[in-house]
N, C-alpha and C. Protein backbone atom coordinates (compact mmCIF):
# COMPACT_ATOMS: atom_id res chain seq x y z
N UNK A 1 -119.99 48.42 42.39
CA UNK A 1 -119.55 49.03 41.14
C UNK A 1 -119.38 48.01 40.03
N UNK A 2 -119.70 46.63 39.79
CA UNK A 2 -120.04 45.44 39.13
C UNK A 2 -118.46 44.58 39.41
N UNK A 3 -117.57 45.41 40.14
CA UNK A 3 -116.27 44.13 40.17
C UNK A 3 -116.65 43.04 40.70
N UNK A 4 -116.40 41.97 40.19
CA UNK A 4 -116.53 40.43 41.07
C UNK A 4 -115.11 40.12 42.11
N UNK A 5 -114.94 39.83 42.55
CA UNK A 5 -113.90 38.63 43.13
C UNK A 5 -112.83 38.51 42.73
N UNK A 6 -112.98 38.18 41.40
CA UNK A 6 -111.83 37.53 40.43
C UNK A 6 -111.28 38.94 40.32
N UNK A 7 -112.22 39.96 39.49
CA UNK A 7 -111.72 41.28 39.29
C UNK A 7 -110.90 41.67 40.25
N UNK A 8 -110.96 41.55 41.50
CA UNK A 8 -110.07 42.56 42.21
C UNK A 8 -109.04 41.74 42.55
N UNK A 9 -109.28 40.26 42.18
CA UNK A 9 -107.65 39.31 42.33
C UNK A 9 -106.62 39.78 40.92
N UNK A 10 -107.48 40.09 40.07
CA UNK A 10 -106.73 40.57 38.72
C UNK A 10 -106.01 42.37 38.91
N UNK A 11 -106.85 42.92 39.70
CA UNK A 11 -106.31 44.39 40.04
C UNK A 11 -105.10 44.26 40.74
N UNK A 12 -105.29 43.62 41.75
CA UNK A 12 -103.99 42.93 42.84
C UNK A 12 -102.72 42.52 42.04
N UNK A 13 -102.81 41.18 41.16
CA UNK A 13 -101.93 41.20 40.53
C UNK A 13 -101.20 42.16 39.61
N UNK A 14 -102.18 42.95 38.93
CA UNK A 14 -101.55 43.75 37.97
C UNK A 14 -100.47 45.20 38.41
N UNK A 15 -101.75 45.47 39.65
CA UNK A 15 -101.02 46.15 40.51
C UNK A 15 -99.57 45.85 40.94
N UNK A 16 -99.23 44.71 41.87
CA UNK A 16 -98.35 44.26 42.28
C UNK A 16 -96.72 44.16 41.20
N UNK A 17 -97.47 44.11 39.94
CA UNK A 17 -96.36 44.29 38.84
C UNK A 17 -96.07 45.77 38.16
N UNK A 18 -96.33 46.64 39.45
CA UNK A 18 -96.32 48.27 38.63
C UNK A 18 -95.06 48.34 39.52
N UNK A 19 -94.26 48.16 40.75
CA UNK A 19 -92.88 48.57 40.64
C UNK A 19 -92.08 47.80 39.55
N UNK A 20 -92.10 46.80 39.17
CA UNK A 20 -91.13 46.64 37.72
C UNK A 20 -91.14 46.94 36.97
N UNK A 21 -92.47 47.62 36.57
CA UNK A 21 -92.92 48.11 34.80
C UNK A 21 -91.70 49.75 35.36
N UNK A 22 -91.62 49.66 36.26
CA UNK A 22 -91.15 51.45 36.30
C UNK A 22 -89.40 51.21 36.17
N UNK A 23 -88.64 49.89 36.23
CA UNK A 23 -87.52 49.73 35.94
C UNK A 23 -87.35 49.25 34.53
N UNK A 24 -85.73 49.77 34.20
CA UNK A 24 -85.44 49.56 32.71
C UNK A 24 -85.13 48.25 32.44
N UNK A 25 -84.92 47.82 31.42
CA UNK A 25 -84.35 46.33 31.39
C UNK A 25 -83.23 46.28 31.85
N UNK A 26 -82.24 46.60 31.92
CA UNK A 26 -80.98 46.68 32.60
C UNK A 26 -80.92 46.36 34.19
N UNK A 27 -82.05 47.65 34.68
CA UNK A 27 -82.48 47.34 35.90
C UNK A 27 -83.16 46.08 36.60
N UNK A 28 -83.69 45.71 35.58
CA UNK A 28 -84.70 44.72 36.27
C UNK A 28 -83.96 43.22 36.25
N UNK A 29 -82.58 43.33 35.31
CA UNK A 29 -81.65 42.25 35.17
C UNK A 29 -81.03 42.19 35.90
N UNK A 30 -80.56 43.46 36.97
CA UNK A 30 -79.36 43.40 37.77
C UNK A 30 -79.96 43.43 39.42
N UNK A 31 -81.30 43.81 39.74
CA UNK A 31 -82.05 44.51 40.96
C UNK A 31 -81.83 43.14 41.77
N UNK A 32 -81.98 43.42 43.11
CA UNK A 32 -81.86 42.43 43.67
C UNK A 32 -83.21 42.47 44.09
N UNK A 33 -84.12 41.37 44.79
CA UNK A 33 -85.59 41.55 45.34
C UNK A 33 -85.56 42.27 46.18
N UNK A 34 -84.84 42.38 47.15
CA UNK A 34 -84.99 43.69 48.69
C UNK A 34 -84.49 44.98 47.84
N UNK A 35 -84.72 45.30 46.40
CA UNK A 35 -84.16 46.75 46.22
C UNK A 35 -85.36 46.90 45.03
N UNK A 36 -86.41 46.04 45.03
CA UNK A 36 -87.54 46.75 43.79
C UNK A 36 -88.61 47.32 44.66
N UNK A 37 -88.75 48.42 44.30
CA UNK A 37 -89.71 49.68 44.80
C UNK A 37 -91.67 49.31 45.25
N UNK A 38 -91.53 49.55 46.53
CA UNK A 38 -92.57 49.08 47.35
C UNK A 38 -94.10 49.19 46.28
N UNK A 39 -95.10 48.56 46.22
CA UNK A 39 -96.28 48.70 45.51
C UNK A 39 -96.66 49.93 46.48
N UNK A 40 -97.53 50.90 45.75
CA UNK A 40 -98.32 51.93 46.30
C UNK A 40 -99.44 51.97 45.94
N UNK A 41 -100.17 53.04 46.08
CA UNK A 41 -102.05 53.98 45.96
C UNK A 41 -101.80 53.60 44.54
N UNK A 42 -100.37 54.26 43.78
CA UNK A 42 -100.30 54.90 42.63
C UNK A 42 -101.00 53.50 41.46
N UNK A 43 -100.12 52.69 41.83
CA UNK A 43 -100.09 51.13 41.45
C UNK A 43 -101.69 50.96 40.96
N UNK A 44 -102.41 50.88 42.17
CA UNK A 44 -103.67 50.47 42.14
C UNK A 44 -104.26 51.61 41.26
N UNK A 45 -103.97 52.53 41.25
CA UNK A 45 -105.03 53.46 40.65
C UNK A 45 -105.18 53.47 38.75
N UNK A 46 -103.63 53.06 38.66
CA UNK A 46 -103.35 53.01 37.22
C UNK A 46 -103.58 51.59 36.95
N UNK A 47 -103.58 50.36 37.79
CA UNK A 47 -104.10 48.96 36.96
C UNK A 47 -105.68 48.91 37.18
N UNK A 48 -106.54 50.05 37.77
CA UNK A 48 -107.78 50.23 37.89
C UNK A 48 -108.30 50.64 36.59
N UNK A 49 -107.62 52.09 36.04
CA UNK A 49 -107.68 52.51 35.04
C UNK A 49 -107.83 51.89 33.33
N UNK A 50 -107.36 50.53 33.93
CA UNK A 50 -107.21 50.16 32.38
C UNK A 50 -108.27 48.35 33.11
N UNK A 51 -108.89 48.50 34.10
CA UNK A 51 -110.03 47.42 34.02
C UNK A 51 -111.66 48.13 33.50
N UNK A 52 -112.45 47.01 33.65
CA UNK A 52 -113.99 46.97 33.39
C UNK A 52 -114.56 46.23 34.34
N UNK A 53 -115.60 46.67 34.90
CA UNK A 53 -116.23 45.54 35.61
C UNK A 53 -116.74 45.00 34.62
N UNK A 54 -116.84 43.27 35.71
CA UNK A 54 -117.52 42.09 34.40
C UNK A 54 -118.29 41.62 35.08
N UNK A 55 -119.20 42.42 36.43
CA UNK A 55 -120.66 41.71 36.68
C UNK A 55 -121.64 43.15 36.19
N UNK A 56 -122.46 42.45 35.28
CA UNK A 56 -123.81 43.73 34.93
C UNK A 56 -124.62 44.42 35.83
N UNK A 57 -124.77 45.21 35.80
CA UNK A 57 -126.03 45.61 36.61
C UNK A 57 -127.03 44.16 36.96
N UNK A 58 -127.59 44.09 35.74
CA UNK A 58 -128.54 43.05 36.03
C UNK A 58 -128.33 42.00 36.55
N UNK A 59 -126.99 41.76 36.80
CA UNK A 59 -127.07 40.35 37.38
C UNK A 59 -126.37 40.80 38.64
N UNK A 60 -125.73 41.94 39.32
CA UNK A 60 -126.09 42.33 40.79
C UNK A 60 -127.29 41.82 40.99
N UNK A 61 -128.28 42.67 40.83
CA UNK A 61 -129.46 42.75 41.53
C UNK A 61 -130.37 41.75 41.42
N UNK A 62 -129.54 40.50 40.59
CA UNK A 62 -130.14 39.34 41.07
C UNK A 62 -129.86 38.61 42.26
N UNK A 63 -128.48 39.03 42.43
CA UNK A 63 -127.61 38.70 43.76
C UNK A 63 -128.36 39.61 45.02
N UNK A 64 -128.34 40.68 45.01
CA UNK A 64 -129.10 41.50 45.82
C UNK A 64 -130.45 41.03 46.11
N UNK A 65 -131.48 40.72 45.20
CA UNK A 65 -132.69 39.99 45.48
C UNK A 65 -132.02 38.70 45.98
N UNK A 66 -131.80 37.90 45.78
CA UNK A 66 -131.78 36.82 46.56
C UNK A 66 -131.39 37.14 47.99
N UNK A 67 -130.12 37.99 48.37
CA UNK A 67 -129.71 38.07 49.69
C UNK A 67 -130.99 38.53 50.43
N UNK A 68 -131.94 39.31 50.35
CA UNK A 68 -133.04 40.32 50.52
C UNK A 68 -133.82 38.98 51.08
N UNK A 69 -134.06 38.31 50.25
CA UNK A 69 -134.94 37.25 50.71
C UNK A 69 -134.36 35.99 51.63
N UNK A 70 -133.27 35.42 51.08
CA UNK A 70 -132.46 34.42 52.03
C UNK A 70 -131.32 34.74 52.81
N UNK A 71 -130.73 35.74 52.40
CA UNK A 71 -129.45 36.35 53.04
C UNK A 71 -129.65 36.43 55.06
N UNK A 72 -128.44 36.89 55.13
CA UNK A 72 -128.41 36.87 57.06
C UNK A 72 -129.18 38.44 56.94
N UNK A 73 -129.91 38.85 57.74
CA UNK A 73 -130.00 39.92 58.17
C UNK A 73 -129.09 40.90 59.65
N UNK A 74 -128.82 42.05 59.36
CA UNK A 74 -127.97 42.50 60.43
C UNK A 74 -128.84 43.16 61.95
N UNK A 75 -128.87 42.61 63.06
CA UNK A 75 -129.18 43.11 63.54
C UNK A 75 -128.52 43.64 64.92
N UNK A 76 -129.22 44.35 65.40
CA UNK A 76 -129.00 45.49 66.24
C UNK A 76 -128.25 45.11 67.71
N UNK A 77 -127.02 45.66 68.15
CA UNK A 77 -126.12 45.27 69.40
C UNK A 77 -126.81 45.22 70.74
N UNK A 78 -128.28 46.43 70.63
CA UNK A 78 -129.25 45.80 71.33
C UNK A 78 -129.88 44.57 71.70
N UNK A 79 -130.06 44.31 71.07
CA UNK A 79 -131.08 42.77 70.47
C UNK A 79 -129.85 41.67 71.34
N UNK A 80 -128.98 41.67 70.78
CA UNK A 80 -127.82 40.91 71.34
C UNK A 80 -128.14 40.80 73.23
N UNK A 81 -127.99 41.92 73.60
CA UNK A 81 -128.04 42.27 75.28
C UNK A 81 -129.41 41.54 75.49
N UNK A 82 -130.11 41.64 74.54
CA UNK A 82 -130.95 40.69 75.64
C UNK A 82 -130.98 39.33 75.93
N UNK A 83 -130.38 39.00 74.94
CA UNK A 83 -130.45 37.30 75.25
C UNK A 83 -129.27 36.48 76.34
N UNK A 84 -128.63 37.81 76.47
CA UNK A 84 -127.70 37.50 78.04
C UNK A 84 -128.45 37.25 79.06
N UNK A 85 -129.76 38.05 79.89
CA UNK A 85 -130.37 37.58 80.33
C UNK A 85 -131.25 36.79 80.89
């Protein structure tokens, strides 16, 4: 979907800061750490909402061609069994 790497270290973080955005200032002055509200789905879905991916199409499928040609290929649990023998 064009996220890189970085992108989803930036989702993580932003995420991770959605139980405090939901306390008041008061709250967030007095909370102790074992009493701020667990990260959830919700978290991720709303610091998703406000990203972009920042790899293009076009430069996937430069990544994709290369793997195609040099990349590992996957093969089969068959294939494996035989070389036990």
């Amino acid at each position: 979907d064009g996220y890189s790497g970085a992108d989803l270290k930036n989702l993580c973080t932003d995420a991770s800061m959605g139980p405090m955005r939901s306390l008041t200032d008061d709250e967030m002055m007095s909370i102790n750490a074992d009493e701020v509200p667990p990260i959830s789905y919700k978290h991720f879905r709303r610091s998703l909402r406000g990203m972009n991916p920042s790899v293009a199409q076009s430069d996937l499928q430069v990544y994709l061609d290369w793997n195609d040609k040099y990349g590992s290929k996957v093969t089969n649990e068959l294939d494996d069994d035989d070389d036990d023998n």
